[in-house]
Structures are given as C-alpha cells and as structure tokens.
C-alpha atoms as a PDB file:
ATOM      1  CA  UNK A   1      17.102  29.446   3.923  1.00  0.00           C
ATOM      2  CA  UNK A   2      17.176  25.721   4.142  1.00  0.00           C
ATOM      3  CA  UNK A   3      17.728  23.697   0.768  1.00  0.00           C
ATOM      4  CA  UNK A   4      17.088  19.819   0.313  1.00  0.00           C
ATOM      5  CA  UNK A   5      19.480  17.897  -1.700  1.00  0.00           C
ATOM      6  CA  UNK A   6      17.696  15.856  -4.816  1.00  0.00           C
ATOM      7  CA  UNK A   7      16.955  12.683  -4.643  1.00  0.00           C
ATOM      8  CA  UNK A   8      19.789  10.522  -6.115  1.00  0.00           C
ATOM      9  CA  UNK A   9      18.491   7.995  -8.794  1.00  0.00           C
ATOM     10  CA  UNK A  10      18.956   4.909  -6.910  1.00  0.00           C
ATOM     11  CA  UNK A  11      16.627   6.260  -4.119  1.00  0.00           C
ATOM     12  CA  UNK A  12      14.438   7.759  -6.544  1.00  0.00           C
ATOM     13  CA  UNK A  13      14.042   3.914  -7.796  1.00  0.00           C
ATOM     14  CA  UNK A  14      13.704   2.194  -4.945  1.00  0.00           C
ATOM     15  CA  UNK A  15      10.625   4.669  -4.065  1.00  0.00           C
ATOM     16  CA  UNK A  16       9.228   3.734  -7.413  1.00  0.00           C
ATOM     17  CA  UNK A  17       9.433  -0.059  -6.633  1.00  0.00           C
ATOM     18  CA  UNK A  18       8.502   0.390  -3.276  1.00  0.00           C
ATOM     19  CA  UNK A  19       5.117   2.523  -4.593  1.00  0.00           C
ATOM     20  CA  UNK A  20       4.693  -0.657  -7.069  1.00  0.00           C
ATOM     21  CA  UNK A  21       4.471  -3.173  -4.646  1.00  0.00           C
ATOM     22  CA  UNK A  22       2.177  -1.521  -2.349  1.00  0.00           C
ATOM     23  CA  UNK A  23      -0.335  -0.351  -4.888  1.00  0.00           C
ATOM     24  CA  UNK A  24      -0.339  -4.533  -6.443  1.00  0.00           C
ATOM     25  CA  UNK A  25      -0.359  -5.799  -2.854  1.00  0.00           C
ATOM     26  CA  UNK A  26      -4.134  -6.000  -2.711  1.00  0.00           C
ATOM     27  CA  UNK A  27      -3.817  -8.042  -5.744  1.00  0.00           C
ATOM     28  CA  UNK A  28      -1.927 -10.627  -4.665  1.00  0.00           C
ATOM     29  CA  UNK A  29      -3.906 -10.839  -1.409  1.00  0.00           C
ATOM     30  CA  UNK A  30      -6.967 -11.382  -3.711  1.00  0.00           C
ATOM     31  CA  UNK A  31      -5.210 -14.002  -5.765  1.00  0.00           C
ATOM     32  CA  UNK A  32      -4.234 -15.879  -3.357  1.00  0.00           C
ATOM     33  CA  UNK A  33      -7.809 -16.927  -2.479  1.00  0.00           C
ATOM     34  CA  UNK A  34      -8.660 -17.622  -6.675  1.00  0.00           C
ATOM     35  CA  UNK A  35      -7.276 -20.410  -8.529  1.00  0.00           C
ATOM     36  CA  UNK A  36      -4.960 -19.809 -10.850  1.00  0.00           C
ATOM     37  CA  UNK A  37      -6.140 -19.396 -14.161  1.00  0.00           C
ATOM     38  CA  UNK A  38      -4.122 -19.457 -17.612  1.00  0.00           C
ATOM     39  CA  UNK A  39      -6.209 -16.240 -19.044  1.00  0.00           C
ATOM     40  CA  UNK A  40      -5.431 -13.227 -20.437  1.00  0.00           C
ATOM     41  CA  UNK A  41      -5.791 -10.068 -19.765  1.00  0.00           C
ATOM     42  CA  UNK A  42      -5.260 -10.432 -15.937  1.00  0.00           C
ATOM     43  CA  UNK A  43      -8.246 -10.642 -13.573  1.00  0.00           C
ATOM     44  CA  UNK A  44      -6.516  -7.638 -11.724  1.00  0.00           C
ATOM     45  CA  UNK A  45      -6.478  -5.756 -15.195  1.00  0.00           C
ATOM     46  CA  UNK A  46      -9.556  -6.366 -16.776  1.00  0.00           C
ATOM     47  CA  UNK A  47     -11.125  -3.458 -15.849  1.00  0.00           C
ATOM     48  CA  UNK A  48     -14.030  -2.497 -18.097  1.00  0.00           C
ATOM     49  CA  UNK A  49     -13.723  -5.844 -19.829  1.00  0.00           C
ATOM     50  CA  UNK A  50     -14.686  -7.755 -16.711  1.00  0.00           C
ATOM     51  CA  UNK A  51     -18.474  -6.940 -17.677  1.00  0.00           C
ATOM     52  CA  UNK A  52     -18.533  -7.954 -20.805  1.00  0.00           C
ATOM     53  CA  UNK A  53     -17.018 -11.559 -19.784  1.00  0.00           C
ATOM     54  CA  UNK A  54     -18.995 -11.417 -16.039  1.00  0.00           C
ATOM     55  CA  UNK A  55     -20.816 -14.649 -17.261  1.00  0.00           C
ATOM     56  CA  UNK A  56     -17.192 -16.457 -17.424  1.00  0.00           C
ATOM     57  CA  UNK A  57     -15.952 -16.077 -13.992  1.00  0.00           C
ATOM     58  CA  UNK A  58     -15.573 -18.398 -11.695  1.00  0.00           C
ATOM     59  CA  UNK A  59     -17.550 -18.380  -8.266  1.00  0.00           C
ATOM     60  CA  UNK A  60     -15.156 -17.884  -6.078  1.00  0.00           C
ATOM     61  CA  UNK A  61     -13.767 -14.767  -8.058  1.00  0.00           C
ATOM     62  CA  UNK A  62     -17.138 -13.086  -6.832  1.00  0.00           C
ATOM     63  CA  UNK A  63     -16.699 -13.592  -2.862  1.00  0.00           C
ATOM     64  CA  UNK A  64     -13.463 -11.368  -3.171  1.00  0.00           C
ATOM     65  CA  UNK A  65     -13.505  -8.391  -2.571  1.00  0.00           C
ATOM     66  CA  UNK A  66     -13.192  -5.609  -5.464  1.00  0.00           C
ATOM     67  CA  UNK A  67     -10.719  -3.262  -2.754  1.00  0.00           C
ATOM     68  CA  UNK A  68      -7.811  -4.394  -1.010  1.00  0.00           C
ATOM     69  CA  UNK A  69      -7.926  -5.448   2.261  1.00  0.00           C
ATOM     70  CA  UNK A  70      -5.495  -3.417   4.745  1.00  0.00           C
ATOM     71  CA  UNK A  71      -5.095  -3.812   8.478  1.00  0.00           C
ATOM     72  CA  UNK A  72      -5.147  -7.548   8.490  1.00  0.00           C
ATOM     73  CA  UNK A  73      -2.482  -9.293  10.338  1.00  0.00           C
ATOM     74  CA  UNK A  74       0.697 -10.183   8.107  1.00  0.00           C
ATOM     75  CA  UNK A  75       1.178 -13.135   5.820  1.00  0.00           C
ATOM     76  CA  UNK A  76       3.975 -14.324   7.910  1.00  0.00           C
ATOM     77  CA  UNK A  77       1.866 -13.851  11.231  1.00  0.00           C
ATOM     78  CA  UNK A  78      -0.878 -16.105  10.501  1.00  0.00           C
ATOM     79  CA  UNK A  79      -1.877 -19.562   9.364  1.00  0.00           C
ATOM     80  CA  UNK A  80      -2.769 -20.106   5.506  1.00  0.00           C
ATOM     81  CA  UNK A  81      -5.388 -23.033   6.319  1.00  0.00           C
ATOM     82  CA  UNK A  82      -6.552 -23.538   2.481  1.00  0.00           C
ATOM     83  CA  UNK A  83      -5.219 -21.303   0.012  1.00  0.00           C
ATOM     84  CA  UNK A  84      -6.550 -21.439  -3.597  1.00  0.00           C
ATOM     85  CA  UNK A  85      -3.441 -20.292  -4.940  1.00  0.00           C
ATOM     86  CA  UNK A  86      -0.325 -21.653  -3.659  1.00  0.00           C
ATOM     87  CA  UNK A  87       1.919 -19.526  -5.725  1.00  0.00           C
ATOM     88  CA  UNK A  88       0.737 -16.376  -4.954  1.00  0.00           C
ATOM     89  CA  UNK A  89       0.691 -17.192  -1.302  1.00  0.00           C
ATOM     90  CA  UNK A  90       4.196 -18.487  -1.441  1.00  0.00           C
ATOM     91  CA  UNK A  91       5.155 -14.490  -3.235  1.00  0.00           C
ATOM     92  CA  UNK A  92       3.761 -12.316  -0.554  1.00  0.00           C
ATOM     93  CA  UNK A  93       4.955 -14.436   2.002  1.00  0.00           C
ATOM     94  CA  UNK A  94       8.387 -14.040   0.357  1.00  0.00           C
ATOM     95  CA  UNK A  95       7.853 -10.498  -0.470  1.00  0.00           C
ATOM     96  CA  UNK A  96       6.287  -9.509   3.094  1.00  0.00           C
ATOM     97  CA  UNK A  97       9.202 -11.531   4.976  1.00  0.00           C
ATOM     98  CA  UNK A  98      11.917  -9.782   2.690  1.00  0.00           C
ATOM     99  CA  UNK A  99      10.528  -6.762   3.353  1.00  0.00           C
ATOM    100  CA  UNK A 100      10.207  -7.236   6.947  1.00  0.00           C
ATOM    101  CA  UNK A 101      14.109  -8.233   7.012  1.00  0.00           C
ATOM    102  CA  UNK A 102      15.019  -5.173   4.825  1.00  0.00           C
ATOM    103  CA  UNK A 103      13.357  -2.875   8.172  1.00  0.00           C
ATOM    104  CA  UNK A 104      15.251  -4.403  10.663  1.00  0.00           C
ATOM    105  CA  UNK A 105      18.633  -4.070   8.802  1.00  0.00           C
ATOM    106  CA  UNK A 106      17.933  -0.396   7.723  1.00  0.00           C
ATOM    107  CA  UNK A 107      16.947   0.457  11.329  1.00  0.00           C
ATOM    108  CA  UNK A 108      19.984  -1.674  12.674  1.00  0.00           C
ATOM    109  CA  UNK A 109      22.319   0.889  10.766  1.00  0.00           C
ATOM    110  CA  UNK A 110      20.318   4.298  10.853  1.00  0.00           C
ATOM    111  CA  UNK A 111      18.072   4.673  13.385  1.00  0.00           C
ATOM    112  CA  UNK A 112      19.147   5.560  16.942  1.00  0.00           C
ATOM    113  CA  UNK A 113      19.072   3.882  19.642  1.00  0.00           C
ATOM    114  CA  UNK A 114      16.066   4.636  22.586  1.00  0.00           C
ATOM    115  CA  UNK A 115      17.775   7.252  25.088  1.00  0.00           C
ATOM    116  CA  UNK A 116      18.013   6.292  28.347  1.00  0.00           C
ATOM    117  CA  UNK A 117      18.805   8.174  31.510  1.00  0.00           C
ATOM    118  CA  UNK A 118      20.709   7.069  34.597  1.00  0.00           C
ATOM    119  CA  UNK A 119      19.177   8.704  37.839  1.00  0.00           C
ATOM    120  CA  UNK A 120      21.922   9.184  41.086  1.00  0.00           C
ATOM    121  CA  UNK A 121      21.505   5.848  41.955  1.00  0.00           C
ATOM    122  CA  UNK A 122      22.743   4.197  38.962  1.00  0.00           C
ATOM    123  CA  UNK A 123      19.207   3.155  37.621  1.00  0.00           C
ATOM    124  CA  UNK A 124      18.570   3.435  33.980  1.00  0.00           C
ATOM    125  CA  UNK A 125      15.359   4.981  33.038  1.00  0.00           C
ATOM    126  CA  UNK A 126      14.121   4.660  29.107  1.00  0.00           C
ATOM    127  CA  UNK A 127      12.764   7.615  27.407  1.00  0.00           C
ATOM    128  CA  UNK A 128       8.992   6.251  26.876  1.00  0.00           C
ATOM    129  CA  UNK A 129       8.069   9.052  24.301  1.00  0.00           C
ATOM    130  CA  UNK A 130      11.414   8.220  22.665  1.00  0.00           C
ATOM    131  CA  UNK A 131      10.526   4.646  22.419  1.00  0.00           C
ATOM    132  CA  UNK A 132       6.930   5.353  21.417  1.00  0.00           C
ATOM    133  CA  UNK A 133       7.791   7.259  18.936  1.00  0.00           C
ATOM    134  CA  UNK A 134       5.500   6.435  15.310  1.00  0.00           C
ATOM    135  CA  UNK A 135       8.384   7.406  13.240  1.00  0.00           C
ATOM    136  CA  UNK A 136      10.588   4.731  15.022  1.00  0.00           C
ATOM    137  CA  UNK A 137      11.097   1.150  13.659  1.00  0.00           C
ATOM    138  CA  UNK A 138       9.888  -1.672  16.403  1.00  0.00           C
ATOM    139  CA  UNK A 139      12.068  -5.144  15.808  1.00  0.00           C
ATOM    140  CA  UNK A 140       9.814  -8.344  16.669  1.00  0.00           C
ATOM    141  CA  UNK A 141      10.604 -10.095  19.573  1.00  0.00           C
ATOM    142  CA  UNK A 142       9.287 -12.751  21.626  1.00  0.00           C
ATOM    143  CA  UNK A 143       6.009 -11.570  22.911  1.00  0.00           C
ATOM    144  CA  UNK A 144       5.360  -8.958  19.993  1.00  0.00           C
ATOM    145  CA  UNK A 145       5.789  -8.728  16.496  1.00  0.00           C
ATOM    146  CA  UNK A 146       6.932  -4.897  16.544  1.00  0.00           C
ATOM    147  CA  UNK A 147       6.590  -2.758  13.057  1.00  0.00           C
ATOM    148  CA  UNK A 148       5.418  -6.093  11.491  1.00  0.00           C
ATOM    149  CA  UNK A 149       2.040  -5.643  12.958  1.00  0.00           C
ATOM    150  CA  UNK A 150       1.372  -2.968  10.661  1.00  0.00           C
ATOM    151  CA  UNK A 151       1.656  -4.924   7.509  1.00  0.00           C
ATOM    152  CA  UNK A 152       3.542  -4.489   4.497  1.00  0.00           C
ATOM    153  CA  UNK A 153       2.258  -1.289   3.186  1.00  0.00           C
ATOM    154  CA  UNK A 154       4.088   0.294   6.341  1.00  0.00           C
ATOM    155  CA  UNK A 155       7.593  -1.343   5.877  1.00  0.00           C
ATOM    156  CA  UNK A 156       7.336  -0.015   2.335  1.00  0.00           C
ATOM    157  CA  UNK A 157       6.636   3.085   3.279  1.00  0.00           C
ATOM    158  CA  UNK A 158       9.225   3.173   6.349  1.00  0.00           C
ATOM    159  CA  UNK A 159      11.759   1.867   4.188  1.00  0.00           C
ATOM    160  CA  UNK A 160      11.215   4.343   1.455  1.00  0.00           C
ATOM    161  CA  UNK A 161      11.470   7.324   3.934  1.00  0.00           C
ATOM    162  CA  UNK A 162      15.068   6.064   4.846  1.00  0.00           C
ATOM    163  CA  UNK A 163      16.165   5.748   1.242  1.00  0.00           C
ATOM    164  CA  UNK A 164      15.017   9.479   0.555  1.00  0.00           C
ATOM    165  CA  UNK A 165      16.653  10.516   3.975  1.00  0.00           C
ATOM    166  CA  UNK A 166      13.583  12.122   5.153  1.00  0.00           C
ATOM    167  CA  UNK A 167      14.225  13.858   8.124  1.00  0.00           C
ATOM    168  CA  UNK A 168      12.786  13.011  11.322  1.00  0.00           C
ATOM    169  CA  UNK A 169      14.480  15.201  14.104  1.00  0.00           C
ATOM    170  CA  UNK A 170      17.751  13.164  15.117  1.00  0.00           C
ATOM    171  CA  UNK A 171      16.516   9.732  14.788  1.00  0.00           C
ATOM    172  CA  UNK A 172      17.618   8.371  11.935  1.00  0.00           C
ATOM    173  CA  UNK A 173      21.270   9.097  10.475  1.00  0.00           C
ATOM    174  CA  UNK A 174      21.873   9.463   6.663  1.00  0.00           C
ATOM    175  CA  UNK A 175      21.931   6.573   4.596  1.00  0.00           C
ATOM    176  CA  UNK A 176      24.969   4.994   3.699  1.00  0.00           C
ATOM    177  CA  UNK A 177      25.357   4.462  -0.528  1.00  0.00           C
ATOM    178  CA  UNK A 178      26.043   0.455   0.555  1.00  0.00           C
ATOM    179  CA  UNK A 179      22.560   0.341   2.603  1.00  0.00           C
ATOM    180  CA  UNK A 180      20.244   2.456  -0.587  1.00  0.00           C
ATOM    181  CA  UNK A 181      22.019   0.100  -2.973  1.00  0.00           C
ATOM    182  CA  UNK A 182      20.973  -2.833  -0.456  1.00  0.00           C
ATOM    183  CA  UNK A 183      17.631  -0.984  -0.117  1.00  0.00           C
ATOM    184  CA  UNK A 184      17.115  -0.664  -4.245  1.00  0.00           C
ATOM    185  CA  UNK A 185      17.778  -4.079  -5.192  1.00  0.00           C
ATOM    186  CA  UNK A 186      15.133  -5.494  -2.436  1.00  0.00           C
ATOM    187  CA  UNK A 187      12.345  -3.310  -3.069  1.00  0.00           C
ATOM    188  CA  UNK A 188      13.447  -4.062  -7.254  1.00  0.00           C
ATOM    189  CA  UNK A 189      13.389  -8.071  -6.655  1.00  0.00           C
ATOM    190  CA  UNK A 190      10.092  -7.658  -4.606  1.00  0.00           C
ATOM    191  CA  UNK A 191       8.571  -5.515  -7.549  1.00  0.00           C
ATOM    192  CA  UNK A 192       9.090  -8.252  -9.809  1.00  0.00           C
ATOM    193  CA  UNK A 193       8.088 -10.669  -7.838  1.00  0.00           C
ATOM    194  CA  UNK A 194       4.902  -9.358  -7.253  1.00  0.00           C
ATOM    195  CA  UNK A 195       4.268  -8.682 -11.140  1.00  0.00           C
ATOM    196  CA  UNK A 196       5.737 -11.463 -12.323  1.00  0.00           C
ATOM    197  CA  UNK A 197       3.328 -13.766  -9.887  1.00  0.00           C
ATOM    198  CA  UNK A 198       0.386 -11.475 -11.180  1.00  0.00           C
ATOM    199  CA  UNK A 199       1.031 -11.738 -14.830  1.00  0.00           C
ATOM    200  CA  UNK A 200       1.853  -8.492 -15.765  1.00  0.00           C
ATOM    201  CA  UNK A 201       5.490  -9.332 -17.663  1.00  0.00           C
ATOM    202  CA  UNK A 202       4.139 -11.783 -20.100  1.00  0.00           C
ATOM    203  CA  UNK A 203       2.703 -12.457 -23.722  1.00  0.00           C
ATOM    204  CA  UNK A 204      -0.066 -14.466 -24.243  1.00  0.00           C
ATOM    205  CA  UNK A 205      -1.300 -16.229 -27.573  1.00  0.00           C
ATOM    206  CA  UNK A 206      -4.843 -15.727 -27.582  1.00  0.00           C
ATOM    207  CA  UNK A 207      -7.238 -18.923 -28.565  1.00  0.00           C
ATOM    208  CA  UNK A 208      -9.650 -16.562 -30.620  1.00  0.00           C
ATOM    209  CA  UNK A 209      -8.351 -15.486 -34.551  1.00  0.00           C
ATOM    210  CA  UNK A 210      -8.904 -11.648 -35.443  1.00  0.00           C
ATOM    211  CA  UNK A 211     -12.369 -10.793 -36.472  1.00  0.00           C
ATOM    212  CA  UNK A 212     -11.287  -8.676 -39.158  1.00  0.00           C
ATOM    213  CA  UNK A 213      -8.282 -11.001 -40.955  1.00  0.00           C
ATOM    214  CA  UNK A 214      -7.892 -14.158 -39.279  1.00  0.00           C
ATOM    215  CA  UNK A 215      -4.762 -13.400 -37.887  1.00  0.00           C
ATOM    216  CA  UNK A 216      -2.968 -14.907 -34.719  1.00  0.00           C
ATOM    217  CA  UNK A 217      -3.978 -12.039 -31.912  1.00  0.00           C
ATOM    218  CA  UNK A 218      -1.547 -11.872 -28.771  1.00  0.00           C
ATOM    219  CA  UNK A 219      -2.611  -9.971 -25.332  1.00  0.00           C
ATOM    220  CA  UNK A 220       0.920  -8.429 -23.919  1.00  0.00           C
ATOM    221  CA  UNK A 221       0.921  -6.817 -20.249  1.00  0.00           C
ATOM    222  CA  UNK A 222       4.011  -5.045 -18.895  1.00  0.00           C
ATOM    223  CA  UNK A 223       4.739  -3.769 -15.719  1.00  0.00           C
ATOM    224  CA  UNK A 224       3.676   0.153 -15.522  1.00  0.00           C
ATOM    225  CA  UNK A 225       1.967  -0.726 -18.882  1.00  0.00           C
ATOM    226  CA  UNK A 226      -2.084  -0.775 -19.975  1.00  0.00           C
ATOM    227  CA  UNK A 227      -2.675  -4.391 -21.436  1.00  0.00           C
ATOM    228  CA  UNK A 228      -2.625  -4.397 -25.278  1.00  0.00           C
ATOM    229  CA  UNK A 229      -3.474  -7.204 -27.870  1.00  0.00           C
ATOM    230  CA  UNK A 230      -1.697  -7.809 -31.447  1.00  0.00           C
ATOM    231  CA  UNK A 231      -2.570  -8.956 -34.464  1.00  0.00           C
ATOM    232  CA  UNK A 232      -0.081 -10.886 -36.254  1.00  0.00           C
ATOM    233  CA  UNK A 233      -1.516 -10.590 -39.885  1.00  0.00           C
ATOM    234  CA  UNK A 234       0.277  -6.610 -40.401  1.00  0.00           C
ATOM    235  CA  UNK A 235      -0.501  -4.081 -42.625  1.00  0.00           C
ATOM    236  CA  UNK A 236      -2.738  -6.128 -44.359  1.00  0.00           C
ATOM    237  CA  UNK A 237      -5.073  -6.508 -41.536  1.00  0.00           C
ATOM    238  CA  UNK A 238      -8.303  -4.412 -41.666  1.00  0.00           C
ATOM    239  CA  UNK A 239      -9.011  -3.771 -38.056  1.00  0.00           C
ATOM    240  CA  UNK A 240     -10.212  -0.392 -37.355  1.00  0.00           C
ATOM    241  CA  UNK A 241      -7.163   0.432 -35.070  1.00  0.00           C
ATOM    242  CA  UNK A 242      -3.864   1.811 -35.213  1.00  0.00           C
ATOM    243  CA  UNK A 243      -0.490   0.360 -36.723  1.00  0.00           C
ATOM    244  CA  UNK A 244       2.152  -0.151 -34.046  1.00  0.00           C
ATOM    245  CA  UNK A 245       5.079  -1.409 -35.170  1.00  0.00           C
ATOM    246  CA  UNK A 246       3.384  -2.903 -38.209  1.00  0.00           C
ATOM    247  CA  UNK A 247       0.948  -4.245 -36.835  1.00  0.00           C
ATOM    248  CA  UNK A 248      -2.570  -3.772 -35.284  1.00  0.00           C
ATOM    249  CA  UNK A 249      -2.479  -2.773 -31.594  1.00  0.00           C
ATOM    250  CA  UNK A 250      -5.748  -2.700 -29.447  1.00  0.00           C
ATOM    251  CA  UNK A 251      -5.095  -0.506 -26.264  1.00  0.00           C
ATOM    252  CA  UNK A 252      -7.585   1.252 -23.962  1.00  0.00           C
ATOM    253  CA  UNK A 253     -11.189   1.683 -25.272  1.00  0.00           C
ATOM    254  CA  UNK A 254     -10.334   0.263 -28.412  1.00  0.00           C
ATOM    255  CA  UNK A 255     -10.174  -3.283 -26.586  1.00  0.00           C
ATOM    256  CA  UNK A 256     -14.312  -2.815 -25.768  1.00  0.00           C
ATOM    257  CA  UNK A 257     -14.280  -3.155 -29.687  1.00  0.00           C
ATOM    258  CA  UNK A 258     -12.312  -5.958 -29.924  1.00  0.00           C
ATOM    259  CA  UNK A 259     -13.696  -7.945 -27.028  1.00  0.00           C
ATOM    260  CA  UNK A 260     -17.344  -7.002 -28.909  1.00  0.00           C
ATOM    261  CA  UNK A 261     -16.549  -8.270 -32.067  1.00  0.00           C
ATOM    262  CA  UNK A 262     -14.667 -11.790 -30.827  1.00  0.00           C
ATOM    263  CA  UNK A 263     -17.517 -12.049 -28.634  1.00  0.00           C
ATOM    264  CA  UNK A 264     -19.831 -11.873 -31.883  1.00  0.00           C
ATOM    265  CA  UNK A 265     -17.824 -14.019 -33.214  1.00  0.00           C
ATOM    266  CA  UNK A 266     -18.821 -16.407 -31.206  1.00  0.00           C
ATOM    267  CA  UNK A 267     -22.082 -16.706 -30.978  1.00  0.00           C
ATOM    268  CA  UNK A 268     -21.986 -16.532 -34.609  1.00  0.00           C
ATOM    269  CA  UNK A 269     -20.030 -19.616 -34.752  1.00  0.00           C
ATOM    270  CA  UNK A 270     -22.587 -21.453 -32.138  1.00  0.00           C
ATOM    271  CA  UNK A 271     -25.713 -20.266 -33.965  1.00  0.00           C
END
C-alpha cells in the first residue's frame, strides 16, 4: 500500500492563491473593458444588489458579458487597441506575464527533458508522444507561443500541480523547498494584485447616512470575504441588524434591506 505525503503549508498556499486568481480572472477581463468607477460594493460583487441599482449602470457595463470568457488568446499575445480601463489591463498583463515566467522556470528545474534516441547511424530521433505529452510544459519560441496559448487558467493550474508534486509518471522531479517558496510568493503577489485592482481589500465611506440613525455607513470588502457595510453611530443605532464589534453590520440578505431603505430614502428626499 502506497501512502501520499501531506501537503506542506507553503504548497497548500500557493494552491489557494493560485485557485484565487483563476476564479477573479474573468473579472478582471471584464473590467478591463468598463471604466473605472469609484463605487462600492464592487460591480464583480454586487450580486443580488445589481437589480435593485440596474437603472444606475453604465452602458457599456451591459455589453459584457455576465461569465468569463476562456479560450481567448492571452493578454500578452494580443493587441489592447482601446481599453476602458487602463489599470486593470496593465494587472493581468502583469499577472498573466508573471505567471507565464513562473512556468518556464518551474519546468526549467523539474520537468524532464524530451527523450531522444540515437539510431546506428548516429541520428537522433525525438520521442513525439514524449514531446506531445498534455502534462508537459511547452516554452514559447519563435514561431509558437507554447503553454501560453492556453491562457492563464492553465499556467495556474500547471504550476499548482508542481507545487503539490503531483505525480505524472517520471516527468517531473520533486520540487525543491527554494522553487515552492519561489512558487508561493508569485502566485501570493499575483493574488493581490488581482484583488487589490478589483477592489476587494478596501473600505469605502459611503455618500448615503443610515436610514435608521444618521450615522456615517462604510461598505468594507476583503479578499475571501462577503462585502459588509457599517454604521458608525454604535449601540445606539436602531437598525434591525446585528452588533459586530459595536456596531451595526449589514452582511448577506440583510444588505437587500439596507439597499431598500437608502433607496427610499431617496426618493423621499426628491419627492
């Protein structure tokens, strides 16, 4: 009976940040054809809210599409002839390339070589189901761009098969501790990249007052996190919510109530 060793923590993660950046990638593909907007929660999190502020958006936010967009050619493989957002374009492109670079060192270190045979004569024959191989990581060259062709979502993925040490026959060797630390801080720094260019790390002073008190209401998102407003009032506030942290926290459903009543609010105010 076989046994797998456990997953040490730095490889554990790197397969977390890895997982992050692929699941937000269709994100940041989308938001690279919106303007940026100073708004809060994030277009990306909105969820449920987006139909109760549909009548908001801008135009453009309705020609893209809902789903992420996978098999088109990489960032750094094509031309960018009129992005609407600059700074998310610049990300992925930083992201996707770092990524990209991350593969071919990992591959330079633990993946083997094609094999080759050399026939009586002296002629050297490659192994063409060696070299074909899916498993196997393809460097760009001249007249192809290898691996890269299949996006970012595959790097991640080929990347965080070699910092787990999944085995593939003899094809790749174990992973040195120097490369996974190498590997964790990339795929960590491209995580944040991503989240931070999405607004998901931030806190956000909201223009509306509390319904219920007055008070100054925040929005917070966090990476891994559901968004969550604040009210600044306390205790004292009488919001219909619970106290976290003494104050008034609206999370989940609870944020359908308090989108309601600002939006109430509102057209109370413009009656």
């Amino acid at each position: 009976m076989t046994t797998t060793a456990p997953t040490s923590p730095r490889a554990h993660r790197a397969a977390v940040d890895l997982a992050a950046v692929r699941e937000a990638w269709g994100d940041l593909l989308a938001a690279i054809e919106r303007r940026p907007a100073a708004e809060w929660p994030p277009r990306e999190a909105r969820g449920f809210l987006d139909q109760l502020a549909a009548d908001e958006h801008h135009v453009e936010d309705d020609a893209v599409p809902a789903e992420p967009t996978f098999g088109r050619l990489p960032l750094v493989l094509r031309e960018h002839p009129a992005p609407l957002n600059l700074s998310a374009l610049d990300a992925a492109i930083e992201v996707e390339r770092a990524l990209f670079d991350l593969a071919d060192q990992v591959a330079e270190q633990v993946q083997r070589p094609i094999r080759t045979t050399r026939d009586a004569h002296g002629h050297i024959t490659t192994d063409q189901a060696d070299a074909a191989d899916p498993a196997r990581w393809r460097y760009q060259a001249p007249t192809s761009p290898g691996s890269r062709a299949f996006g970012l979502h595959w790097a991640a993925v080929w990347i965080e098969g070699r910092a787990e040490d999944e085995p593939h026959g003899d094809l790749f060797a174990p992973t040195p501790p120097r490369l996974l630390d190498q590997i964790a801080d990339t795929a960590h720094r491209a995580r944040r990249a991503v989240e931070r260019t999405l607004g998901r790390d931030r806190t956000t002073a909201l223009d509306d007052p509390c319904p219920w008190c007055a008070g100054q209401l925040a929005g917070h998102t966090r990476p891994d996190g559901e968004p969550v407003v604040t009210c600044s009032t306390g205790e004292a506030c009488a919001a219909p919510v619970d106290l976290a942290g003494r104050r008034r926290v609206w999370r989940g459903v609870d944020l359908v109530g308090l989108w309601v009543a600002l939006d109430g609010r509102r057209r109370g105010a413009a009656a």
